[in-house]
N, C-alpha and C. Protein backbone atom coordinates (compact mmCIF):
# COMPACT_ATOMS: atom_id res chain seq x y z
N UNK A 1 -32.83 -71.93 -49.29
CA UNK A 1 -33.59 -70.71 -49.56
C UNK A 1 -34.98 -70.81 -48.96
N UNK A 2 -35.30 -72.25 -49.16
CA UNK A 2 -37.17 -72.27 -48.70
C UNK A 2 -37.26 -71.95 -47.12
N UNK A 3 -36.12 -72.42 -46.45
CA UNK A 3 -36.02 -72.69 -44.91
C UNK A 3 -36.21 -70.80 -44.53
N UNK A 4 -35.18 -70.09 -45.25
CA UNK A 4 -34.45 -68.85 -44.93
C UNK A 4 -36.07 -68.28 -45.14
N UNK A 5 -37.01 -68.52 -46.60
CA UNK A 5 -37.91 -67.46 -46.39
C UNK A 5 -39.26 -68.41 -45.56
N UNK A 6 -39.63 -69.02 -45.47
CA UNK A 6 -39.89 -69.56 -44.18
C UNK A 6 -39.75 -68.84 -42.58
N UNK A 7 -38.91 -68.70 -42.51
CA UNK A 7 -38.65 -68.18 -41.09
C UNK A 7 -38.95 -66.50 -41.18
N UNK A 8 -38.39 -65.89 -42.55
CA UNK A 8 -38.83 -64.36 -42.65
C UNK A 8 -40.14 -64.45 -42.20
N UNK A 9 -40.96 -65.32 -43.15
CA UNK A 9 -42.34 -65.18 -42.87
C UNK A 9 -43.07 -65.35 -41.85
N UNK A 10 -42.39 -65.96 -40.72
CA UNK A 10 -42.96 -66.43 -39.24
C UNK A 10 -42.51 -65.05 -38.55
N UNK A 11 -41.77 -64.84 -38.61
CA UNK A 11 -40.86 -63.67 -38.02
C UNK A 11 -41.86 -62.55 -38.28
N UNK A 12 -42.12 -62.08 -39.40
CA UNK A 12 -43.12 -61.14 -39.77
C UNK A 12 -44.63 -61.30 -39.05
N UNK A 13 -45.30 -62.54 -39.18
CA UNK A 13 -46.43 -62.63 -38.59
C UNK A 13 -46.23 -62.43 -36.89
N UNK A 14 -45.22 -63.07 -36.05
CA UNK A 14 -44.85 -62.59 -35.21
C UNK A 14 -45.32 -60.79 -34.75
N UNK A 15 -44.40 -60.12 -35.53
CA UNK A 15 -44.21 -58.77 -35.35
C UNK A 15 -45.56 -58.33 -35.45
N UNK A 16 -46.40 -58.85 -36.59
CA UNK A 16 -47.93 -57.85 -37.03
C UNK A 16 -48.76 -58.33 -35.59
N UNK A 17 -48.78 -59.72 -35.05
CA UNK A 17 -49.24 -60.22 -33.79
C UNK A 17 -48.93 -59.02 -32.40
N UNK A 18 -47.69 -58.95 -32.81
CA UNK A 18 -47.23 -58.38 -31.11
C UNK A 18 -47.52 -56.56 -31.66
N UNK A 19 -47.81 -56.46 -32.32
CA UNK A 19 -47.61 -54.93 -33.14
C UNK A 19 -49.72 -54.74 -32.66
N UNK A 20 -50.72 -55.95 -32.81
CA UNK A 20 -52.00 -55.44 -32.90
C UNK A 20 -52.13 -55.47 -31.33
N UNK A 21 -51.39 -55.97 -30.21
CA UNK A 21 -51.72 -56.08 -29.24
C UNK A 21 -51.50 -54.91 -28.04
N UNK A 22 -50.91 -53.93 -28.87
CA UNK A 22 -50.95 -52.70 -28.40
C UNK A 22 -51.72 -51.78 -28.11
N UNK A 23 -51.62 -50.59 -27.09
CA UNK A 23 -52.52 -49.76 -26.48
C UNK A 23 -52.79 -48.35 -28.08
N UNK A 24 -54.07 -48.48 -28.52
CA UNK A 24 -54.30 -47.15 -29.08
C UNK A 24 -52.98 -46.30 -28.77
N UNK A 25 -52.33 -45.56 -29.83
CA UNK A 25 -51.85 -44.42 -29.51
C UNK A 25 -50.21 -44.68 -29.08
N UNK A 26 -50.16 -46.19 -29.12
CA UNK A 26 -48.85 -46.48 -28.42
C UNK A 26 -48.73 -46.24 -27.23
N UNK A 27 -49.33 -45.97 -26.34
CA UNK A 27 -48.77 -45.91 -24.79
C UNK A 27 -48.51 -44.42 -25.16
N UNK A 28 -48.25 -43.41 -26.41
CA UNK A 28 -47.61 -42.54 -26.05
C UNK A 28 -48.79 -40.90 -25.42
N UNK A 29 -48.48 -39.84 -24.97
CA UNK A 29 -49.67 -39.33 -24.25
C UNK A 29 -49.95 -38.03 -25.63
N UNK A 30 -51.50 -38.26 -25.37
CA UNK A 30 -51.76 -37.28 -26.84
C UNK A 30 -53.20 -36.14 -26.10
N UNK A 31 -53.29 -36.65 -25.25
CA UNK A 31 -54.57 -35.49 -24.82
C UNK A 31 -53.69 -35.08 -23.31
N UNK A 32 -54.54 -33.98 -22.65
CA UNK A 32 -54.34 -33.75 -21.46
C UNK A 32 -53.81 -32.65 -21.05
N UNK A 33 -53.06 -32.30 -19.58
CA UNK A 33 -52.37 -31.17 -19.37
C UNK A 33 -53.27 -30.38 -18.50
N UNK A 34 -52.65 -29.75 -17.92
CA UNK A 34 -53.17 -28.46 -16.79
C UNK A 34 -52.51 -28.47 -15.70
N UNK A 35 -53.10 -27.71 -14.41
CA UNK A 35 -52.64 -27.80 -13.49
C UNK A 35 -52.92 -29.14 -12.43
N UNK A 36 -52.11 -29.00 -11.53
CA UNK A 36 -52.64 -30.27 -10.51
C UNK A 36 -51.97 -31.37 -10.58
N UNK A 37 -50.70 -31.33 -11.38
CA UNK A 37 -49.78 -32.12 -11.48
C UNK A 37 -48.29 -32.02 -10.49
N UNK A 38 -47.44 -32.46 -10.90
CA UNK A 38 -45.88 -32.49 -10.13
C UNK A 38 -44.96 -31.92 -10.86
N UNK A 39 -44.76 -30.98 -11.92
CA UNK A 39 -44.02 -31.04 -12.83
C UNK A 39 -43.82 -29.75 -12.83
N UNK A 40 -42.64 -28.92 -13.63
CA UNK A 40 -42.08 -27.64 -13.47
C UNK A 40 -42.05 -27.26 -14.92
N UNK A 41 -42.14 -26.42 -15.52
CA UNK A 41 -41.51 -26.16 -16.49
C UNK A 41 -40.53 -25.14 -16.59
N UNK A 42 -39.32 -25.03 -17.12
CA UNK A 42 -38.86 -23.67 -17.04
C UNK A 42 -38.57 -23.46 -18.78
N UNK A 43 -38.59 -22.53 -19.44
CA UNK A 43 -39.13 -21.72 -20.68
C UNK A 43 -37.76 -21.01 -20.81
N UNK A 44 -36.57 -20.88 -21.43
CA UNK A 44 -35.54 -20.33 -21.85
C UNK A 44 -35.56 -19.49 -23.55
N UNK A 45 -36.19 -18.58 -23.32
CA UNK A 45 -36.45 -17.99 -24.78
C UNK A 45 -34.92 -17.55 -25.57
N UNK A 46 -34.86 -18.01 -26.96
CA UNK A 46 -33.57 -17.33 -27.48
C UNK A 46 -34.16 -16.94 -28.60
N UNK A 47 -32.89 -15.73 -29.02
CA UNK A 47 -32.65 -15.25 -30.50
C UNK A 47 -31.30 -15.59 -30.98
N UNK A 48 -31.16 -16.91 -31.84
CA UNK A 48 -29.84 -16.34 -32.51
C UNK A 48 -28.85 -16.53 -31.33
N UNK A 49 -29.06 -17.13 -30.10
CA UNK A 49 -27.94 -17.69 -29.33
C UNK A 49 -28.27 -16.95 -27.90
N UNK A 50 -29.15 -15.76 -28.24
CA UNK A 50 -28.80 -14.80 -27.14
C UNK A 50 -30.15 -14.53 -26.54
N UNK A 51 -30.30 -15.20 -24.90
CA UNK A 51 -31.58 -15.37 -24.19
C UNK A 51 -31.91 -14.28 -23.79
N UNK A 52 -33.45 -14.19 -24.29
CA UNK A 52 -34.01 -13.23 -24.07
C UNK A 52 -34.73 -12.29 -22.66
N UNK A 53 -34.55 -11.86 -22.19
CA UNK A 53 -35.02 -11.27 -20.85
C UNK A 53 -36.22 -10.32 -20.64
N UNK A 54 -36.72 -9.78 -21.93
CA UNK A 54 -38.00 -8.96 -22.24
C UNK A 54 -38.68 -9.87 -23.16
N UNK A 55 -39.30 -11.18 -22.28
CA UNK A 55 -40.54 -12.03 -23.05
C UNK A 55 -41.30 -12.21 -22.48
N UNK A 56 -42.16 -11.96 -22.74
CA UNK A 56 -43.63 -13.53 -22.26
C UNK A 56 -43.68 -14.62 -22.88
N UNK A 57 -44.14 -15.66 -21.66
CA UNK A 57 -44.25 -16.83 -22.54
C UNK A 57 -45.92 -17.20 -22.11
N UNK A 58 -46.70 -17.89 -22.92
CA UNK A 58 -47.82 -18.14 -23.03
C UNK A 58 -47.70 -19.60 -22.96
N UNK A 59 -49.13 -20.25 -22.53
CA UNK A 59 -48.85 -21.75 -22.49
C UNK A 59 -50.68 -22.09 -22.81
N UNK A 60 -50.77 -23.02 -23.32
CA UNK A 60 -52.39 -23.57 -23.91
C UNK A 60 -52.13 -25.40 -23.31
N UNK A 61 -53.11 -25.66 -22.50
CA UNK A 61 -52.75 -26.88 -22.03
C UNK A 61 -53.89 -27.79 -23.11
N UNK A 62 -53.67 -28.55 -23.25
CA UNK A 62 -54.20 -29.85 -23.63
C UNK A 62 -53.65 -29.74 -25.33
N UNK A 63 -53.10 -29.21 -25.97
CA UNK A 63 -52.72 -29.01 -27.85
C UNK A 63 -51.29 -28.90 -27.76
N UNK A 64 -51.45 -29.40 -28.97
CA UNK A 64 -49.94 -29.35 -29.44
C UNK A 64 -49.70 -28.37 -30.80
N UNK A 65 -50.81 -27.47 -30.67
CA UNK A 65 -51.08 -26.27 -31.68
C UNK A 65 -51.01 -25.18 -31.15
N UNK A 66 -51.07 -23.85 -31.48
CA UNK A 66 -51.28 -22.72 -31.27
C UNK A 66 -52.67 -22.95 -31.90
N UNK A 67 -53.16 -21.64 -30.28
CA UNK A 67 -55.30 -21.67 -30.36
C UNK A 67 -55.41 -21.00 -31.58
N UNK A 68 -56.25 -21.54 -32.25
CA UNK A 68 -56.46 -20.56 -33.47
C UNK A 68 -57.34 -19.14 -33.18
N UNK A 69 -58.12 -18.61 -31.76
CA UNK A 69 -58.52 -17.97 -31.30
C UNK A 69 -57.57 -16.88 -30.38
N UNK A 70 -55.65 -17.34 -30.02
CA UNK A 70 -55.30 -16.85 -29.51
C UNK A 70 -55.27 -16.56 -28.46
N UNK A 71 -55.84 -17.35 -27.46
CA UNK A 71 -56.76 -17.42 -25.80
C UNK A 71 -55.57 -18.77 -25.49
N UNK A 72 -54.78 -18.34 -24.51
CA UNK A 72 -54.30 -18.66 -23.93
C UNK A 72 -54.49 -18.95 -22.33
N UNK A 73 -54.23 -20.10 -21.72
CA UNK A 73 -54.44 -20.86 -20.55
C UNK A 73 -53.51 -19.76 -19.63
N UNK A 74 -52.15 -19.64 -19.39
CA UNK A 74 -51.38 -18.54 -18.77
C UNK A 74 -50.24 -18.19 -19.35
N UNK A 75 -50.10 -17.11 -18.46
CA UNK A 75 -48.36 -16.82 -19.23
C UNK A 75 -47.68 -16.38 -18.04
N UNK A 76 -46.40 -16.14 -17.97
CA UNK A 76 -45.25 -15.55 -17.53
C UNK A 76 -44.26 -14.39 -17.60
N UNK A 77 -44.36 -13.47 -17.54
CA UNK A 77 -43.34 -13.10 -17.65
C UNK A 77 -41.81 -13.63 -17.58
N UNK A 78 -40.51 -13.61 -18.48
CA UNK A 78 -38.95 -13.83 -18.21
C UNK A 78 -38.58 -13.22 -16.74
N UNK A 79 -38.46 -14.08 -15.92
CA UNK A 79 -37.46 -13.13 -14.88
C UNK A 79 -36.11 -14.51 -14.48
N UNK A 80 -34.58 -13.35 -14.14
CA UNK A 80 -33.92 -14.24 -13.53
C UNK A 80 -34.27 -15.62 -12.88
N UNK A 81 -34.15 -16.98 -12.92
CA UNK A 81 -34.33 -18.41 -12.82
C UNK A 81 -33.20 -18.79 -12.06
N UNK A 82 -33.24 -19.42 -11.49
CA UNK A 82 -31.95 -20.33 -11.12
C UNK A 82 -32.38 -22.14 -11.08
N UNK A 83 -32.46 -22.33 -12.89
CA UNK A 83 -32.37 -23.97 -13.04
C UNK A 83 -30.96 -24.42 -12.66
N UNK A 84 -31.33 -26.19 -12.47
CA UNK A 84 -29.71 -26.51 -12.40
C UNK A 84 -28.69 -26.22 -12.79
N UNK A 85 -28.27 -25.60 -13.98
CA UNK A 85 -27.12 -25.43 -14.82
C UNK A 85 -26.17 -23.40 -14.07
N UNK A 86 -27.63 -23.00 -14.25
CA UNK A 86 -26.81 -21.60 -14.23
C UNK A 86 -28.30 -20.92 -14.24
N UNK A 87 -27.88 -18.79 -13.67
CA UNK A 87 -29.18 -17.94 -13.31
C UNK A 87 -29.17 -17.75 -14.86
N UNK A 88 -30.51 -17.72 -15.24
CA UNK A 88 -31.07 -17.04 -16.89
C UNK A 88 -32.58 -17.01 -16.74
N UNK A 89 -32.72 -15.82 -17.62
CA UNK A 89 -33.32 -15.03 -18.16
C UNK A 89 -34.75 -16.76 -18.64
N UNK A 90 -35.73 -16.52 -17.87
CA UNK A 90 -36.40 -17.40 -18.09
C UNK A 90 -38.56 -17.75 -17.29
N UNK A 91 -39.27 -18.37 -17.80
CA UNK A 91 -40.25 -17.96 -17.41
C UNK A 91 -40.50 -19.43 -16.86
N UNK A 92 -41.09 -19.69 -15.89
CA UNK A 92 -41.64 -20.92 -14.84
C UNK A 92 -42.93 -21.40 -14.96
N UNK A 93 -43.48 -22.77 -15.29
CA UNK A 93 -45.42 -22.76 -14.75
C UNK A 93 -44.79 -23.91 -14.04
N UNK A 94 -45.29 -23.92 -12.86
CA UNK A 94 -45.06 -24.96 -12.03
C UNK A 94 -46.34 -25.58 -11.64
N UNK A 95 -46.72 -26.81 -10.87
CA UNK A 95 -47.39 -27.71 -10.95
C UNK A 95 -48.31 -28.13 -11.56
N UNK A 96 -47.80 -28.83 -12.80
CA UNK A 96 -48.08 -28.97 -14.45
C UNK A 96 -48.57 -30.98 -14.04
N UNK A 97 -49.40 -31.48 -14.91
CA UNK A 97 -49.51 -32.91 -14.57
C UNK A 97 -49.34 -33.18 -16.21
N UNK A 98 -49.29 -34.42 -15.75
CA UNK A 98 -48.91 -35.09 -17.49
C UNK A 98 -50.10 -34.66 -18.46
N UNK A 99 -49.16 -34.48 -20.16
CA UNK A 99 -50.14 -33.97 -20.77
C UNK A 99 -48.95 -33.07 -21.79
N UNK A 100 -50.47 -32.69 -22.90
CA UNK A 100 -49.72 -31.83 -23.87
C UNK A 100 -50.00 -30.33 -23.90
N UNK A 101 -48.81 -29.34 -24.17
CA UNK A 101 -49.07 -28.07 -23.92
C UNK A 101 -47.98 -27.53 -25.61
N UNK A 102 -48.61 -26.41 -25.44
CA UNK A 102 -47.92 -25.31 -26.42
C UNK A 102 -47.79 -24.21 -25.89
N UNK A 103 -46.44 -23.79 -25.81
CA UNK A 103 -45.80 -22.76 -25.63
C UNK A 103 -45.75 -21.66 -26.54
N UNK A 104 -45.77 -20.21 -26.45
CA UNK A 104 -45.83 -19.46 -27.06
C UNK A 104 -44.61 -18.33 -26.44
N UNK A 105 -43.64 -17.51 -27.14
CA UNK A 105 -42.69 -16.44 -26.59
C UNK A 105 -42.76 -15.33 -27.89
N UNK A 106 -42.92 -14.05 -26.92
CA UNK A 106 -43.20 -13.12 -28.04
C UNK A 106 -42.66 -12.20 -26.59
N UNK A 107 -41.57 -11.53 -27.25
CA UNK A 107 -40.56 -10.50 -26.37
C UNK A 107 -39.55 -9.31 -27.56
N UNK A 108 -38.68 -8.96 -27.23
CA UNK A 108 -38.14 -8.06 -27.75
C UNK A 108 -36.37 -8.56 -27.75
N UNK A 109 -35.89 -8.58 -28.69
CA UNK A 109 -34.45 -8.76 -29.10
C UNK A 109 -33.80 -7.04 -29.15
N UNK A 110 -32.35 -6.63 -28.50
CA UNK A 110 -32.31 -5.54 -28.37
C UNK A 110 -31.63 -5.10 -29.67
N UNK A 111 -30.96 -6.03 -30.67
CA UNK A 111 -30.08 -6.55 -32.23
C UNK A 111 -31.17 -6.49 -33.11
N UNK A 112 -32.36 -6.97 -33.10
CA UNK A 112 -33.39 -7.56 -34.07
C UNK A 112 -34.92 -7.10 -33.77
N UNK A 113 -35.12 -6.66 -32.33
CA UNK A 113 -36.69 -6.06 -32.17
C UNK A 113 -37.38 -7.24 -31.85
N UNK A 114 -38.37 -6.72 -32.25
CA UNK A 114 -39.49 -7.98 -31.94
C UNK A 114 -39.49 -9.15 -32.91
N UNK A 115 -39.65 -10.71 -31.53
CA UNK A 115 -39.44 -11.38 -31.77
C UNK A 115 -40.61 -12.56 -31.20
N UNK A 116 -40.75 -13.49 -31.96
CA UNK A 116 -41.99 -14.69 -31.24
C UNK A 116 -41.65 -15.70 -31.93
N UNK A 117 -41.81 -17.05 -31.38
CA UNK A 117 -41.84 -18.51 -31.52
C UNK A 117 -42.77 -19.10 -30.58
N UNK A 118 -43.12 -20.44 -30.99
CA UNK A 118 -43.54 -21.47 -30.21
C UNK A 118 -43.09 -22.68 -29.98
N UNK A 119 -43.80 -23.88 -29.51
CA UNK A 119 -42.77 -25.04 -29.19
C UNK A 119 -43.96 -26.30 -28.95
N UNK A 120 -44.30 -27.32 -29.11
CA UNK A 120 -45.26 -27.98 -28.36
C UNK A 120 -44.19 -28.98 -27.50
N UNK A 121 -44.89 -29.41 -26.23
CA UNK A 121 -43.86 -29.84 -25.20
C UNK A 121 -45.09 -31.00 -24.77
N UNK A 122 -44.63 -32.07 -24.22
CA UNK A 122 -45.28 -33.45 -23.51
C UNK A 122 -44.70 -33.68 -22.55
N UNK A 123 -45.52 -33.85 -21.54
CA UNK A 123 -45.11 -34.29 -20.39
C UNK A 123 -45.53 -35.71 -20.03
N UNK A 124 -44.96 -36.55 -19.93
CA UNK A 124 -45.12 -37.98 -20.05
C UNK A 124 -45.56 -38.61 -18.79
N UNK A 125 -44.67 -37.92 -17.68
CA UNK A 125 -44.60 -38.52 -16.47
C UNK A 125 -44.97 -38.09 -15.20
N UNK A 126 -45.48 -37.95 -14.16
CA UNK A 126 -46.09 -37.16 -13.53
C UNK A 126 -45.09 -37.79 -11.87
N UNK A 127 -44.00 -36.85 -12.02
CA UNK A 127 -42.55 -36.91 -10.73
C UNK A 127 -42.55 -35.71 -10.00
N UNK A 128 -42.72 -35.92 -8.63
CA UNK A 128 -42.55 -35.16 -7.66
C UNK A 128 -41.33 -33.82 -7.58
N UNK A 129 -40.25 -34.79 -8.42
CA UNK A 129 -39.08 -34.16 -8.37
C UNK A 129 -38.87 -33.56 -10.08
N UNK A 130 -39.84 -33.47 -10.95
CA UNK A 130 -39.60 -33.18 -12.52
C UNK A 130 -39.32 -31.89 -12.96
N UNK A 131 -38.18 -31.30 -13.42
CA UNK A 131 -38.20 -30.10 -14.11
C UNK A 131 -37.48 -30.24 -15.19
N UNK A 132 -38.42 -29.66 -16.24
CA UNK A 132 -38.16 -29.65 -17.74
C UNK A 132 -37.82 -28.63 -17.91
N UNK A 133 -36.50 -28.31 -18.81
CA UNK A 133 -35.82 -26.75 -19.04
C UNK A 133 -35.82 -27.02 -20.48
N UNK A 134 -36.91 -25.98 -21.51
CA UNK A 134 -36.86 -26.24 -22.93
C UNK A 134 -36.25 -24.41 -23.26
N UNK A 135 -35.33 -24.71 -24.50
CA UNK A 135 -35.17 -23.47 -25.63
C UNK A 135 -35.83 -23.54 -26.26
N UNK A 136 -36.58 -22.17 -25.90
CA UNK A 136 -37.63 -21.96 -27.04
C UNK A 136 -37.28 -20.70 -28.15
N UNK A 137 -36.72 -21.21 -29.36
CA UNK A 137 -36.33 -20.72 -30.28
C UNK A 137 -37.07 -19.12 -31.00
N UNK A 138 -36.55 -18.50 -31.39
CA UNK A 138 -37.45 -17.31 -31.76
C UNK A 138 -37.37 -16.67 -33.13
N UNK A 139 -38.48 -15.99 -33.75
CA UNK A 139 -38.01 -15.59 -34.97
C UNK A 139 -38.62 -14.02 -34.85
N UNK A 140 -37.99 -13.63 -35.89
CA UNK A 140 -38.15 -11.86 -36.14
C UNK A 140 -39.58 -11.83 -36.88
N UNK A 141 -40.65 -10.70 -36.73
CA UNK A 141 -41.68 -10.78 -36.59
C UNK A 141 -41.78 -9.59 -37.53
């Protein structure tokens, strides 16, 4: 038994050792965003299964909030896309650099009316060749 907790206890100091020798924040990315990067986004708004084609999407670079002022960095209009998969109903910001953004979609459902959601999105990596295709979910307003 003494041997078994013995070794827990090395094992543990171990972990708190290799655990303080880490970068703030984990390596993971918490500020940033804008233009001047490599990166694509494409914005797939839904209701309830069914992508929306009368949206805007709004985007705020550096938060992972909606502005509490409502001032948004840019937006898009939905038009026909052709991401890898298939053509849809979808809005583009292209050359995006690593960093955090919030998305905003506020459009019209032709079943339900008006409709808006948001999303916060990270971009980690800054690739020549990167396109991120997010559903951005929606609710009745």
């Amino acid at each position: 038994m003494r041997p078994l907790l013995l070794s827990a206890l090395f094992i543990s100091l171990c972990l708190c050792a290799a655990e303080s020798c880490k970068k703030p924040g984990g390596g993971q990315v918490t500020s940033g965003g804008g233009t001047g990067g490599n990166t694509t986004l494409f914005i797939e708004p839904e209701h309830h299964g069914y992508l929306l084609d009368s949206c805007t999407i709004y985007i705020k670079y550096g938060t992972l909030d909606a502005p509490a002022d409502g001032v948004y960095d840019d937006s898009q209009k939905c038009t026909l896309q052709v991401p890898p998969e298939d053509t849809v109903p979808a809005a583009s910001f292209a050359g995006l650099k690593v960093g955090i953004y919030y998305l905003f979609a506020q459009g019209f459902h032709p079943g339900y009316g008006p409709v808006k959601g948001g999303v916060s999105w990270t971009i980690s990596t800054d690739n020549t060749m990167a396109t991120d295709t997010i559903s951005l979910q929606t609710s009745t307003y």
